[in-house]
N, C-alpha and C. Protein backbone atom coordinates (compact mmCIF):
# COMPACT_ATOMS: atom_id res chain seq x y z
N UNK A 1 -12.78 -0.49 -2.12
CA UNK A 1 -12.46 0.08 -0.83
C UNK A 1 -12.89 1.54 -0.80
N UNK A 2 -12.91 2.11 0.05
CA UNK A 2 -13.49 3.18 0.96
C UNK A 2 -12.36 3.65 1.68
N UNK A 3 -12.28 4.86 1.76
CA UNK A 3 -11.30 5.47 3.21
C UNK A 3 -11.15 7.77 2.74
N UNK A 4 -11.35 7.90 3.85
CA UNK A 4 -11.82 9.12 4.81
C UNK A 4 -9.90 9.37 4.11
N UNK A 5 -9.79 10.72 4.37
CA UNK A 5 -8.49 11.18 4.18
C UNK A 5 -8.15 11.60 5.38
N UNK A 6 -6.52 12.23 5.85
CA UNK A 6 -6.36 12.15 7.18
C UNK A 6 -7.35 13.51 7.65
N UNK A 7 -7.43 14.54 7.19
CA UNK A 7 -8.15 15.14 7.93
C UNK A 7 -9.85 15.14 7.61
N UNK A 8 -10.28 14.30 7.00
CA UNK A 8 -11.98 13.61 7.38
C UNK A 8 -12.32 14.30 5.87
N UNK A 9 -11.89 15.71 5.04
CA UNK A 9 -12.61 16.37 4.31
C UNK A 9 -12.99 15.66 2.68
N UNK A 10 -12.08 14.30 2.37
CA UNK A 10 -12.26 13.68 1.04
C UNK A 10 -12.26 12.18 1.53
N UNK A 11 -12.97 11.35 0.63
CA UNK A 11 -12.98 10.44 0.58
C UNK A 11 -12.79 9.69 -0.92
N UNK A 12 -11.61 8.25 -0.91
CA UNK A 12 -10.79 7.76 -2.30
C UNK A 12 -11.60 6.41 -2.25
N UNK A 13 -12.04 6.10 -3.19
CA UNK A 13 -12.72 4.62 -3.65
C UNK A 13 -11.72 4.00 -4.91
N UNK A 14 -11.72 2.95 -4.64
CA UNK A 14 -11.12 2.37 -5.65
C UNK A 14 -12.70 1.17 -6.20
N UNK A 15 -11.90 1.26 -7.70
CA UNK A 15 -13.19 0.62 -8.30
C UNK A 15 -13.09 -0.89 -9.26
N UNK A 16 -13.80 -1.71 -9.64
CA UNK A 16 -13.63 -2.58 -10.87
C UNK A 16 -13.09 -2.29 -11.97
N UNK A 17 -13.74 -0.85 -12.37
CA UNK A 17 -13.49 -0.12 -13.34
C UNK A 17 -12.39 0.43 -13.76
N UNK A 18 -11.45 -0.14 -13.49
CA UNK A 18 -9.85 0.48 -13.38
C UNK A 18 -9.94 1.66 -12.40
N UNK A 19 -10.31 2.23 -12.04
CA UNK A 19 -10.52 4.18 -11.73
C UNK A 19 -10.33 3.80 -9.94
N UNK A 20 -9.74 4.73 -9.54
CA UNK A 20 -10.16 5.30 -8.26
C UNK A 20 -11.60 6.79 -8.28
N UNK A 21 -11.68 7.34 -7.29
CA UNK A 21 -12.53 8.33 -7.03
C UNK A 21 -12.20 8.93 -6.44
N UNK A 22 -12.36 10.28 -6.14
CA UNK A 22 -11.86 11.06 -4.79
C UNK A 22 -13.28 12.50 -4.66
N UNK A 23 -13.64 12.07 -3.75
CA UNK A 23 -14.70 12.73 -3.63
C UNK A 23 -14.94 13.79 -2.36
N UNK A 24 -15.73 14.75 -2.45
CA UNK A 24 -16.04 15.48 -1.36
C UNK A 24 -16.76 14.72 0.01
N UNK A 25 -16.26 14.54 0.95
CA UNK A 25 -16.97 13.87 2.27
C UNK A 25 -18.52 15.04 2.55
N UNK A 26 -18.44 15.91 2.37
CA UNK A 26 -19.22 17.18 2.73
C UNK A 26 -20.59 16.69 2.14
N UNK A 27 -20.23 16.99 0.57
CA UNK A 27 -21.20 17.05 -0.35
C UNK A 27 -21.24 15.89 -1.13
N UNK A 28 -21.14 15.04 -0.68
CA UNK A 28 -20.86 13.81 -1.96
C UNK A 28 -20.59 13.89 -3.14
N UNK A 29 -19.97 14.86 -3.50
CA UNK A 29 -19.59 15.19 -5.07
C UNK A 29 -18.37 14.38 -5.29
N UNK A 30 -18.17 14.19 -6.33
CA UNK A 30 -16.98 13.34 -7.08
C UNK A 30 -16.17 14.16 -7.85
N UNK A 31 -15.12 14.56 -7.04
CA UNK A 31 -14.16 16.04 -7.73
C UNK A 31 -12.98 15.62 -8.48
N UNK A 32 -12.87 14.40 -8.47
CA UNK A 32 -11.64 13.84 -9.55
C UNK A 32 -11.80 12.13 -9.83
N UNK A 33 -11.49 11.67 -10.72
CA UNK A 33 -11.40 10.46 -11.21
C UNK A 33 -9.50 10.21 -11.80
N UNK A 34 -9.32 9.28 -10.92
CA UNK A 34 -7.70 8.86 -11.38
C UNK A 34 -7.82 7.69 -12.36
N UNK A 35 -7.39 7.71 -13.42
CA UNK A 35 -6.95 7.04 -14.67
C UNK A 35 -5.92 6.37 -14.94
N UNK A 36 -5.55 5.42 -14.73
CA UNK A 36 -4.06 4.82 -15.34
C UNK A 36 -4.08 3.25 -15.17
N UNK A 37 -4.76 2.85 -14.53
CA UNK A 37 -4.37 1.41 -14.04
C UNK A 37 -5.28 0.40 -15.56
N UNK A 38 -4.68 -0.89 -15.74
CA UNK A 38 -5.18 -1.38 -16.55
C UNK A 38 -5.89 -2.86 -16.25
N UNK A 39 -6.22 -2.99 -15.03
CA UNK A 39 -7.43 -3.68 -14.11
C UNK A 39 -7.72 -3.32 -13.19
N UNK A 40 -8.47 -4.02 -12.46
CA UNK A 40 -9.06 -3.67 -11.60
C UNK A 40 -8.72 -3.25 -10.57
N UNK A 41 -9.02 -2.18 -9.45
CA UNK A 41 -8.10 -1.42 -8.27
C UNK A 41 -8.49 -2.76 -7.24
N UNK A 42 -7.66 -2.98 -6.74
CA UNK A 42 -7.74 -3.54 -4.64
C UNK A 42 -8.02 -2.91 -4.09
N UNK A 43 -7.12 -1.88 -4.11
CA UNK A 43 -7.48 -0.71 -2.77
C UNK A 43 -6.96 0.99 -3.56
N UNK A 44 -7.74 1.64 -2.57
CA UNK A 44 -7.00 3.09 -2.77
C UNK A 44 -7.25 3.65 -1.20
N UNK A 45 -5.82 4.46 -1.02
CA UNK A 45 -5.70 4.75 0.56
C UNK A 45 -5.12 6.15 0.36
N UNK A 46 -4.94 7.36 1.07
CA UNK A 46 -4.38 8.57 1.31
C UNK A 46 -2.83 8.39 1.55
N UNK A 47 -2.31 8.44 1.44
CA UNK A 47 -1.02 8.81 1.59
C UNK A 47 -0.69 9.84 2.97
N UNK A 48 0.33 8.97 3.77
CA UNK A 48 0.48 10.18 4.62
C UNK A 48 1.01 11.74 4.48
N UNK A 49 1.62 11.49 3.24
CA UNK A 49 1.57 13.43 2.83
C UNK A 49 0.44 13.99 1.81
N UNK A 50 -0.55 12.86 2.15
CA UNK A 50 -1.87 13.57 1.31
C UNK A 50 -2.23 13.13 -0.26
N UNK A 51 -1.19 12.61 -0.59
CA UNK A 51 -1.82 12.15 -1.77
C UNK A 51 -2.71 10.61 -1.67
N UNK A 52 -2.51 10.56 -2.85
CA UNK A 52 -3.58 8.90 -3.04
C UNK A 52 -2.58 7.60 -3.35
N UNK A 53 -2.75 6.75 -3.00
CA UNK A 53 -2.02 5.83 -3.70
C UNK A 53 -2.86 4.51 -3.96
N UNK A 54 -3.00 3.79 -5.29
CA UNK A 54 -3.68 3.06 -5.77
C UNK A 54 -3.20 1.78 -5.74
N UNK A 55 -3.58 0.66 -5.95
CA UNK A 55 -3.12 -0.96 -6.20
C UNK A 55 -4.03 -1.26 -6.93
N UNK A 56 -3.65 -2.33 -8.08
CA UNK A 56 -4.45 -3.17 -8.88
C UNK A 56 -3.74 -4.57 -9.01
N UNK A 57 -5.13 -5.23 -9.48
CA UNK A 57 -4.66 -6.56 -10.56
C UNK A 57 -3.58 -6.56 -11.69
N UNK A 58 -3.50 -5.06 -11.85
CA UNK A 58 -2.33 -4.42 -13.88
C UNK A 58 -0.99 -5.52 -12.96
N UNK A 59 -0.84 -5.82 -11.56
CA UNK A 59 0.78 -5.82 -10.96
C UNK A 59 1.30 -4.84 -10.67
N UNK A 60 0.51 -3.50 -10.27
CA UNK A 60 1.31 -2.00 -10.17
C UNK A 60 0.26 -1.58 -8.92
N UNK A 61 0.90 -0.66 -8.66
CA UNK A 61 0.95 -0.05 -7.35
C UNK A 61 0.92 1.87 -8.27
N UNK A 62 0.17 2.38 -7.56
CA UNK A 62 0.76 4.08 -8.52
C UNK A 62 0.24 5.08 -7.13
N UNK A 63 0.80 6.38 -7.34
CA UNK A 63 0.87 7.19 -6.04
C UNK A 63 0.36 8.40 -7.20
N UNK A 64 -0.45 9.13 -6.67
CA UNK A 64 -0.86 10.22 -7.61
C UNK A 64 -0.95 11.20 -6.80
N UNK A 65 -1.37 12.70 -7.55
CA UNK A 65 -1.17 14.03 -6.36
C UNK A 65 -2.83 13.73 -6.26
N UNK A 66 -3.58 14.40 -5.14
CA UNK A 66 -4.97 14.35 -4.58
C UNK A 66 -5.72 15.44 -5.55
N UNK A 67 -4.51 16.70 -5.64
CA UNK A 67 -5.37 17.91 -5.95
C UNK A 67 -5.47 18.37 -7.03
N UNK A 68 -4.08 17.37 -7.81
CA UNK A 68 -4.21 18.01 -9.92
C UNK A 68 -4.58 16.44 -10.36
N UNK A 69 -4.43 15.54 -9.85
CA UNK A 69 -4.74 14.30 -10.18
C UNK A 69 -3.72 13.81 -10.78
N UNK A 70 -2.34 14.48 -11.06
CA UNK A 70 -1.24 13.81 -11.96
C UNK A 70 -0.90 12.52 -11.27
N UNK A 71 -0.38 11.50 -11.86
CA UNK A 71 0.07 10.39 -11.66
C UNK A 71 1.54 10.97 -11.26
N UNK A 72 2.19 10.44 -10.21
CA UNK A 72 3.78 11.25 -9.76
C UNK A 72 4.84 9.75 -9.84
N UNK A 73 4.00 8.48 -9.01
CA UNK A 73 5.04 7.71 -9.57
C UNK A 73 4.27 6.20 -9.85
N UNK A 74 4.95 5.29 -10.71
CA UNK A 74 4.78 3.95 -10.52
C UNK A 74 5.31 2.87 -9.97
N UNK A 75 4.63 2.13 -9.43
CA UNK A 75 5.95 0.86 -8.75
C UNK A 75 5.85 -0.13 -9.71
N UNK A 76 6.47 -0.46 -10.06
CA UNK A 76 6.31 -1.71 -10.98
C UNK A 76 7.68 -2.59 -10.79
N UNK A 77 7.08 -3.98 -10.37
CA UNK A 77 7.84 -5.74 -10.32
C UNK A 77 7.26 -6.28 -9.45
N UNK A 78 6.21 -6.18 -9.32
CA UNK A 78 5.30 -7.43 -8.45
C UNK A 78 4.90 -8.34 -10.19
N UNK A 79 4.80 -9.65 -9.57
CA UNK A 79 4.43 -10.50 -10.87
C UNK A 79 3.02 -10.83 -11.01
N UNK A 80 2.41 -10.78 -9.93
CA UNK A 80 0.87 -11.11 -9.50
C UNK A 80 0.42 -9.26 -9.04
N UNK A 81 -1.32 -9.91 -8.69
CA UNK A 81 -1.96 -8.34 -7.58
C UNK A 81 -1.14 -7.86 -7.09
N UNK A 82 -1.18 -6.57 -6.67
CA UNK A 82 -0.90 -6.06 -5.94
C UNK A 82 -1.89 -5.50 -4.86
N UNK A 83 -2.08 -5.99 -3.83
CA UNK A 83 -3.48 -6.38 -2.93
C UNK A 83 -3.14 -5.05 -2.16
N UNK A 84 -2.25 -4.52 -1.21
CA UNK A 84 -2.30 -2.72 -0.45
C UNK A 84 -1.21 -2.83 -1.02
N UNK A 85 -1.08 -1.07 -0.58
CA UNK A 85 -0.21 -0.05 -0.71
C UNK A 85 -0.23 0.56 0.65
N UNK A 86 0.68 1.09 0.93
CA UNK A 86 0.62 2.35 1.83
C UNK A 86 1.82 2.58 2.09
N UNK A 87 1.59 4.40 2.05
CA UNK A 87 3.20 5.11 2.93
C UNK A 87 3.73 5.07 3.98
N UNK A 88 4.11 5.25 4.35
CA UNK A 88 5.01 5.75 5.96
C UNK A 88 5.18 7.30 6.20
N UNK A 89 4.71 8.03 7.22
CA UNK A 89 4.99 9.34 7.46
C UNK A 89 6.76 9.58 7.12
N UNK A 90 7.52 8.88 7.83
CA UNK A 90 9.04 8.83 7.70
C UNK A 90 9.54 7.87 6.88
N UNK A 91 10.12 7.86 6.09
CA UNK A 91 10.71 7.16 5.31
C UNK A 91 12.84 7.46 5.67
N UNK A 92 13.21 6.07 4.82
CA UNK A 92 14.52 5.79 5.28
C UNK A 92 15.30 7.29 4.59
N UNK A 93 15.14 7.62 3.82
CA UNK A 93 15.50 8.65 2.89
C UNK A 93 15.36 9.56 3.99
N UNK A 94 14.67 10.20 4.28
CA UNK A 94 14.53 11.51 5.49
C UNK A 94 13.58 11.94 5.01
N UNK A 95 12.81 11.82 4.00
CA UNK A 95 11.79 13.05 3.23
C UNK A 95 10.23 12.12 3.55
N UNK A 96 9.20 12.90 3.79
CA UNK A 96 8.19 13.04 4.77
C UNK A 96 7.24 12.05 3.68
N UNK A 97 6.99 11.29 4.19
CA UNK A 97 5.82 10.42 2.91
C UNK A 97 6.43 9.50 2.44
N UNK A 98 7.88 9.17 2.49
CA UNK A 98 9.22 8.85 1.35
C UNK A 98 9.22 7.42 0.75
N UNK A 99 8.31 6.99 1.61
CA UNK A 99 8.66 5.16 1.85
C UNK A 99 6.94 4.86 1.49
N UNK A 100 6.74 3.60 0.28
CA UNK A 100 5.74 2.93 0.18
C UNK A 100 5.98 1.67 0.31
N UNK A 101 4.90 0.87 1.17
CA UNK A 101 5.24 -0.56 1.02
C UNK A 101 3.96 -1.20 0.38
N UNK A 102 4.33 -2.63 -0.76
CA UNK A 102 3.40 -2.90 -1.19
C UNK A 102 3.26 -4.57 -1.07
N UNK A 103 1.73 -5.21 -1.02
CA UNK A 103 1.89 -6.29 -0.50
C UNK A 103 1.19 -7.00 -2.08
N UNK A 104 1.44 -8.15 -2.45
CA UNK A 104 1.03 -9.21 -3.49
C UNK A 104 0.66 -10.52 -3.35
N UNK A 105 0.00 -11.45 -4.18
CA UNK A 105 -0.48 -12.06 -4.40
C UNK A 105 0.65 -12.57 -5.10
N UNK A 106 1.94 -12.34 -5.52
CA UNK A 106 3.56 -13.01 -5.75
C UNK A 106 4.29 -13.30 -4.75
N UNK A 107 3.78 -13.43 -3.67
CA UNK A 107 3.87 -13.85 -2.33
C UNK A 107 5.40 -12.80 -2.00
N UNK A 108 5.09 -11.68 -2.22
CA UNK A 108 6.27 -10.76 -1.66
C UNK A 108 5.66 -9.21 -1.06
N UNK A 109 6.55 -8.53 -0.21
CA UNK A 109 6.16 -7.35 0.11
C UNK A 109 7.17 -6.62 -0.37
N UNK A 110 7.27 -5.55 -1.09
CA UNK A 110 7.75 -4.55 -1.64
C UNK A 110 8.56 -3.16 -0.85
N UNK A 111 9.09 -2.70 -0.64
CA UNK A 111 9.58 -1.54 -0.40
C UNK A 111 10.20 -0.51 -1.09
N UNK A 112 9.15 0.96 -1.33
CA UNK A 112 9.91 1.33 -2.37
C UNK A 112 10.02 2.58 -1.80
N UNK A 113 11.23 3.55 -2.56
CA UNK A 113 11.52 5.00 -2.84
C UNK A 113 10.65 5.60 -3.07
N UNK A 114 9.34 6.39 -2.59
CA UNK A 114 8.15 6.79 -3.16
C UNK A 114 8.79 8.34 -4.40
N UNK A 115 9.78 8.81 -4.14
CA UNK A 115 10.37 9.52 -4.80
C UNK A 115 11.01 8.96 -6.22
N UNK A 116 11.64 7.91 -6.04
CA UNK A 116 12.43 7.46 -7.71
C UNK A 116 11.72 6.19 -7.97
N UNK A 117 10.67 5.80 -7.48
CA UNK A 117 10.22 4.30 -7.38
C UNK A 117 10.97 3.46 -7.86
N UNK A 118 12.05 3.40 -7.12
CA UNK A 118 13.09 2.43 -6.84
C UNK A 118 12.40 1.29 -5.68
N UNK A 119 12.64 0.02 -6.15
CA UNK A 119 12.25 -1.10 -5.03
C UNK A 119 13.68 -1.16 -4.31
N UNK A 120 13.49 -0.99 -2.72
CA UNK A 120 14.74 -0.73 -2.13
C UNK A 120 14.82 -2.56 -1.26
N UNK A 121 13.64 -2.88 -1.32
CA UNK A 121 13.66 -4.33 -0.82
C UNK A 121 12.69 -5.15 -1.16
N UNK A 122 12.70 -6.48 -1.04
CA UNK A 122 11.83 -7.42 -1.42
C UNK A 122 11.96 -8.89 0.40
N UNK A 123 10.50 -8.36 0.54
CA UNK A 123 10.47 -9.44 1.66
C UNK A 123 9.64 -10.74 0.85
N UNK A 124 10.13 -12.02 0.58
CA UNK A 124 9.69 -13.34 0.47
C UNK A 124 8.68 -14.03 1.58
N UNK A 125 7.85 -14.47 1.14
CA UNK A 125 6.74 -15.34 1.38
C UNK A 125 6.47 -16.64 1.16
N UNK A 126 5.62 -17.49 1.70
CA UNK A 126 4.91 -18.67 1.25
C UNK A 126 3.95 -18.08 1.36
N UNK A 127 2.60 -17.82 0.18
CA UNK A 127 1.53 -17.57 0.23
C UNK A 127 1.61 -15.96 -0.41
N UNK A 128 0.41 -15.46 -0.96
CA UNK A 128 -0.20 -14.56 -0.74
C UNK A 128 -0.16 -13.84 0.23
N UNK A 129 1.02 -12.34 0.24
CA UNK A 129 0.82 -11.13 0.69
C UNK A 129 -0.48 -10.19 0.70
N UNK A 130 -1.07 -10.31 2.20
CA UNK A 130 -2.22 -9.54 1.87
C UNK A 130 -2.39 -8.10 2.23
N UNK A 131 -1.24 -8.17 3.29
CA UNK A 131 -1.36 -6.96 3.90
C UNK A 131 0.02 -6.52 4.59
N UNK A 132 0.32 -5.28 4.50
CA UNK A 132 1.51 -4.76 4.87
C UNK A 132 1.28 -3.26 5.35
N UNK A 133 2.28 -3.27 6.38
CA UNK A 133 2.28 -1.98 6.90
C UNK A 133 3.72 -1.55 7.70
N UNK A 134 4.23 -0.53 7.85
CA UNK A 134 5.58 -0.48 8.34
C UNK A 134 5.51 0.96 9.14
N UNK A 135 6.41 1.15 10.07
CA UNK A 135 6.89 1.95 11.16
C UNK A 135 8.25 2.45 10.63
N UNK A 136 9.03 3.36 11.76
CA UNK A 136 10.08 4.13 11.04
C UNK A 136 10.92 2.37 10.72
N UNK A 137 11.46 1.73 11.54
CA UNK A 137 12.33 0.47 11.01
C UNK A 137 11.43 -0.76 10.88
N UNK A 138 10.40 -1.08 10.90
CA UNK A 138 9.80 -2.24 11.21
C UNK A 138 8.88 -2.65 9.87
N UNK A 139 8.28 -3.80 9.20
CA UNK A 139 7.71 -3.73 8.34
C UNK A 139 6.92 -5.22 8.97
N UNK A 140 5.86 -4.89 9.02
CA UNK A 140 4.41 -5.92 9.56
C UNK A 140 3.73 -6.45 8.44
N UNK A 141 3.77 -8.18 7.61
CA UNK A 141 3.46 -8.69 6.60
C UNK A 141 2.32 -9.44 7.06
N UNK A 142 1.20 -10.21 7.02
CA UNK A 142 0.65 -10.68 6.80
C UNK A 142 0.08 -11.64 5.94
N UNK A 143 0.41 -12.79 5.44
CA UNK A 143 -0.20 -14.02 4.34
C UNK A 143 -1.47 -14.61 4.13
N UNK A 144 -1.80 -14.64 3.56
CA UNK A 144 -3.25 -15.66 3.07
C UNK A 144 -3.38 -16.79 3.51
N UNK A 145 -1.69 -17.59 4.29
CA UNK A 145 -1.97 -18.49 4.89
C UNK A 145 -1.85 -18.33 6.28
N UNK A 146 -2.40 -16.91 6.68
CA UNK A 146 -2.24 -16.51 8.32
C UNK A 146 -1.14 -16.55 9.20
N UNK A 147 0.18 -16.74 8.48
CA UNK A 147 0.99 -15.83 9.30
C UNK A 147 1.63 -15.00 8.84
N UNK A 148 2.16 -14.15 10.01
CA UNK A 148 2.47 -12.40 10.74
C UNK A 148 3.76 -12.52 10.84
N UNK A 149 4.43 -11.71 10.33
CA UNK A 149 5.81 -11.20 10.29
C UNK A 149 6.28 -10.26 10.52
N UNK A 150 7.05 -9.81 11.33
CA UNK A 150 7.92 -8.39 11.82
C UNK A 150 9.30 -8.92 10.83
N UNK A 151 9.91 -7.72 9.98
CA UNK A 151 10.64 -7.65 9.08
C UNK A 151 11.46 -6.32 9.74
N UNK A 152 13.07 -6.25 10.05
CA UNK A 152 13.98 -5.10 10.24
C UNK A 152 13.66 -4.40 9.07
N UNK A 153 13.82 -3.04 8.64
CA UNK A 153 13.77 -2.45 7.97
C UNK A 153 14.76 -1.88 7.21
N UNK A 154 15.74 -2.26 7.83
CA UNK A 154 17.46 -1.87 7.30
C UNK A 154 17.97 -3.18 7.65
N UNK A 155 17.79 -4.38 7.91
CA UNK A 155 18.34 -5.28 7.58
C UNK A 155 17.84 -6.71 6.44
N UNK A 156 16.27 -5.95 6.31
CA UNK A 156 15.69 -7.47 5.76
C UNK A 156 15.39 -8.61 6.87
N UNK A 157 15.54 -8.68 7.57
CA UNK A 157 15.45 -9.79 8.37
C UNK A 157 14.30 -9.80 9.23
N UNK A 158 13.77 -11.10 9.13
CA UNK A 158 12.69 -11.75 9.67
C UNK A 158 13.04 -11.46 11.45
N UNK A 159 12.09 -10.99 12.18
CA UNK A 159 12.76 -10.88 13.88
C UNK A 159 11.59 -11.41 14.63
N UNK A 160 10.44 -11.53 14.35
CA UNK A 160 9.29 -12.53 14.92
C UNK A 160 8.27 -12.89 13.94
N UNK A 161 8.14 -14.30 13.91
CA UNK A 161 7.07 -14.74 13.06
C UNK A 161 6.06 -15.24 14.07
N UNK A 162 4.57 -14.48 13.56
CA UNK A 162 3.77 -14.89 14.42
C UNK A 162 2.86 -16.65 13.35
N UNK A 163 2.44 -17.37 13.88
CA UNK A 163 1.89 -18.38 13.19
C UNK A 163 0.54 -18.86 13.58
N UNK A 164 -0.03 -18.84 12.34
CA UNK A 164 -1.84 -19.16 12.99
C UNK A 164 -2.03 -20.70 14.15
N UNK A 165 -1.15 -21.46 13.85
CA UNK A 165 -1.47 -22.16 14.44
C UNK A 165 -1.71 -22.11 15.69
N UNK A 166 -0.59 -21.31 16.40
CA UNK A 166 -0.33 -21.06 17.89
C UNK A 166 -1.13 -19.62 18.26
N UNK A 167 -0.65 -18.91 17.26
CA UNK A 167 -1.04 -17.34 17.57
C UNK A 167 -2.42 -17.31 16.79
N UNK A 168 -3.38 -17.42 16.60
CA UNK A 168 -4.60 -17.24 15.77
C UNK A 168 -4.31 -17.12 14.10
N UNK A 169 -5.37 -16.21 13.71
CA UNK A 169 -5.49 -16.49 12.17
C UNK A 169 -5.16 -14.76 11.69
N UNK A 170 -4.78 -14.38 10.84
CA UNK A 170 -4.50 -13.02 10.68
C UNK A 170 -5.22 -12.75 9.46
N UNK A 171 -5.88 -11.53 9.13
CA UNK A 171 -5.90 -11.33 7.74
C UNK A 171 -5.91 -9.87 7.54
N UNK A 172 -5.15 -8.63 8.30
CA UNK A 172 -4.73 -7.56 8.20
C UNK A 172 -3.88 -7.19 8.93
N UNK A 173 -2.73 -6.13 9.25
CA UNK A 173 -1.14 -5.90 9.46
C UNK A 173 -1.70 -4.10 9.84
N UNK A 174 -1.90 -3.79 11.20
CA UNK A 174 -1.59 -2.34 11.48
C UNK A 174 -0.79 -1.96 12.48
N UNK A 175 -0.36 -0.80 12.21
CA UNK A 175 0.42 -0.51 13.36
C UNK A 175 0.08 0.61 13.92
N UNK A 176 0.31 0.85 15.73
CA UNK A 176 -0.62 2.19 15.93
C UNK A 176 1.08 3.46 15.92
């Protein structure tokens, strides 16, 4: 994967090679290489307070700083991939970035403390989690077997399932 940071000036690749990248958009230079994962990345995406956050095949999920490259936290208890990641500007905690959700190939979506990487919830599946994304209460799942789920965010609970049969075929979860 590929992706622009929020304000256009870096761009994060995730690779085969275990590694992400984070590079200059300007100059195409390659100003840091992130290290830790022990297969292959899925994705790497910006973080809405600017950092990076990575997914692999290892079953981990990791959030690193953009600008010293330290690794800050890990998620770890997915049993399979971990296929995305991504933050939330607001998180339940109050603190700005606070909330990561992560989607698997253990047919679950994750919710964690981006601060103590504490898993604060586990949404269940049939199928392959491919994609996840969440709002201040809402959490938007997506499956490998094409259906769409709206998840409460403080209750766990399922509040519309969309289904390929009726509703089309899904294979990504955004929210504007």
């Amino acid at each position: 994967s590929a992706v622009y940071s929020h304000d256009g000036s870096m761009v994060v690749t995730a690779s085969e090679d275990t590694t992400a990248k984070i590079w200059n958009a300007s100059t195409g230079e390659c100003t840091m290489t992130l290290r830790g994962h022990t297969d292959i990345l899925c994705s790497a995406v910006f973080s809405h307070g600017g950092d990076v956050l990575t997914d692999s095949e290892d079953c981990t999920a990791k959030l690193w700083n953009a600008v010293t490259g330290h690794l800050l936290q890990t998620f770890t208890g997915h049993t399979h991939y971990v296929i995305s990641a991504v933050s939330s500007k607001h998180g339940p905690w109050g603190e700005h970035g606070a909330s990561v959700v992560t989607a698997s190939a253990d047919g679950t979506a994750k919710l964690w403390n981006a601060v103590t990487g504490e898993c604060t919830m586990t949404l269940k599946h049939d199928g392959w989690v491919i994609s996840a994304v969440f709002s201040l209460d809402i959490v938007l799942t997506v499956t490998d077997n094409g259906t769409a789920k709206i998840w409460n965010l403080f209750t766990d609970d399922c509040i519309r399932t969309f289904d390929r049969a009726s509703d089309g075929i899904f294979m990504s979860a955004m929210l504007a």
